[in-house]
Protein backbone atom coordinates (compact mmCIF):
# COMPACT_ATOMS: atom_id res chain seq x y z
CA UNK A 1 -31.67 -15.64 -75.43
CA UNK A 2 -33.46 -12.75 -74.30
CA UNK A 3 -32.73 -8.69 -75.33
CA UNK A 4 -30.83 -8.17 -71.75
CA UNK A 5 -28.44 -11.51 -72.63
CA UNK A 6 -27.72 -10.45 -76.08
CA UNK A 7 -26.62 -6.82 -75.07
CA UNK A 8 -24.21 -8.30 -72.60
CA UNK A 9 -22.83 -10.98 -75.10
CA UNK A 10 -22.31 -8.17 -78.05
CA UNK A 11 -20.59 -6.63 -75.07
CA UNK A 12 -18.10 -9.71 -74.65
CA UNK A 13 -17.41 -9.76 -77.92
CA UNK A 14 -17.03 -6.06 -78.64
CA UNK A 15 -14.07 -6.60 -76.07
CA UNK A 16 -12.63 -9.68 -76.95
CA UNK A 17 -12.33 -7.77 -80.68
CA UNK A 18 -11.01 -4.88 -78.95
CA UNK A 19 -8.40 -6.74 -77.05
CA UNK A 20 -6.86 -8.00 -80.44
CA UNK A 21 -6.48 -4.46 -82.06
CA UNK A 22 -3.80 -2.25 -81.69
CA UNK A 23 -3.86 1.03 -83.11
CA UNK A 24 -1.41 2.62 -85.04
CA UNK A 25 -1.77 6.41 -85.25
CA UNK A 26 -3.50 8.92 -83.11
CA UNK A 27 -6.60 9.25 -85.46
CA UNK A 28 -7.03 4.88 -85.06
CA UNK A 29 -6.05 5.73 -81.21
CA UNK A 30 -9.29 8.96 -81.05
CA UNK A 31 -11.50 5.91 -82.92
CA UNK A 32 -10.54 3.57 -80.44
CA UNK A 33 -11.23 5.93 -77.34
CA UNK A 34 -14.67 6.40 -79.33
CA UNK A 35 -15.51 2.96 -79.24
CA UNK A 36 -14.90 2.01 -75.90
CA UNK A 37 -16.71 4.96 -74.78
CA UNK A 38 -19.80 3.51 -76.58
CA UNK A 39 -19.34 0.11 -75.23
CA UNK A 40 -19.34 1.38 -71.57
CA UNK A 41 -22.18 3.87 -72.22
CA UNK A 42 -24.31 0.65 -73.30
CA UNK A 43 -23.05 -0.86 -69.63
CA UNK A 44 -24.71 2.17 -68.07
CA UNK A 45 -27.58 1.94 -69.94
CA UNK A 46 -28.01 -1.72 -69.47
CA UNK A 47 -27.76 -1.38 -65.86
CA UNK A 48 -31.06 1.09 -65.85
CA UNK A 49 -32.59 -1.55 -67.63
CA UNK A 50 -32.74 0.73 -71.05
CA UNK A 51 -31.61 -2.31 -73.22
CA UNK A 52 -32.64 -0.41 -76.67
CA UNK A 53 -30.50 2.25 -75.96
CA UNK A 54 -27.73 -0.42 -74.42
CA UNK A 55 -27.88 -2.18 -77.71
CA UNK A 56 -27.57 1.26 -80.11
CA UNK A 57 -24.40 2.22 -78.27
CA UNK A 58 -22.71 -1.24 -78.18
CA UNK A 59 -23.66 -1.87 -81.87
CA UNK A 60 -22.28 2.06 -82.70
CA UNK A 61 -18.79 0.80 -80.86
CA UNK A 62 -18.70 -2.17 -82.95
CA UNK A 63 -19.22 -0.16 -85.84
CA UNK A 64 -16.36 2.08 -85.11
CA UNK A 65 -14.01 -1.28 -84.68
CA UNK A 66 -15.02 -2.67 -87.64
CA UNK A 67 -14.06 0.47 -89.63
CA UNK A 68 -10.66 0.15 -87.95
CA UNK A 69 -9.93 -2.89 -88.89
CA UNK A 70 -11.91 -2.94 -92.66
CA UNK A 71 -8.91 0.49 -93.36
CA UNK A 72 -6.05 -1.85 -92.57
């Protein structure tokens, strides 16, 4: 698998986690907003070909999910 494949699969998978979590308050709701703002700046990044920067900002969004779902 090269860099470019793995960015898109973390990608998949950041919203195939995201599609199972539902926030329950408007600070989990700002997190969430966070998150998928990440995930689609590492789309625009990967589609300039940066794929380091791509695969900082889709790693950050995971991060943020995780959190979410490590506090409940």
């Amino acid at each position: 698998m090269n860099d470019r494949e793995r960015v898109e699969k973390d990608i998949e998978m950041f919203e195939k986690n995201l599609s199972k979590y539902h926030p329950k308050g408007d600070k989990e709701k700002e997190i969430v907003d966070m998150a998928v703002r990440y995930s689609e700046d590492a789309k625009f990044y990967l589609e300039r070909g940066d794929i380091m920067t791509a695969f900082g900002c889709i790693n950050y969004a995971h991060g943020l999910l995780d959190a979410l779902i490590k506090l409940e």
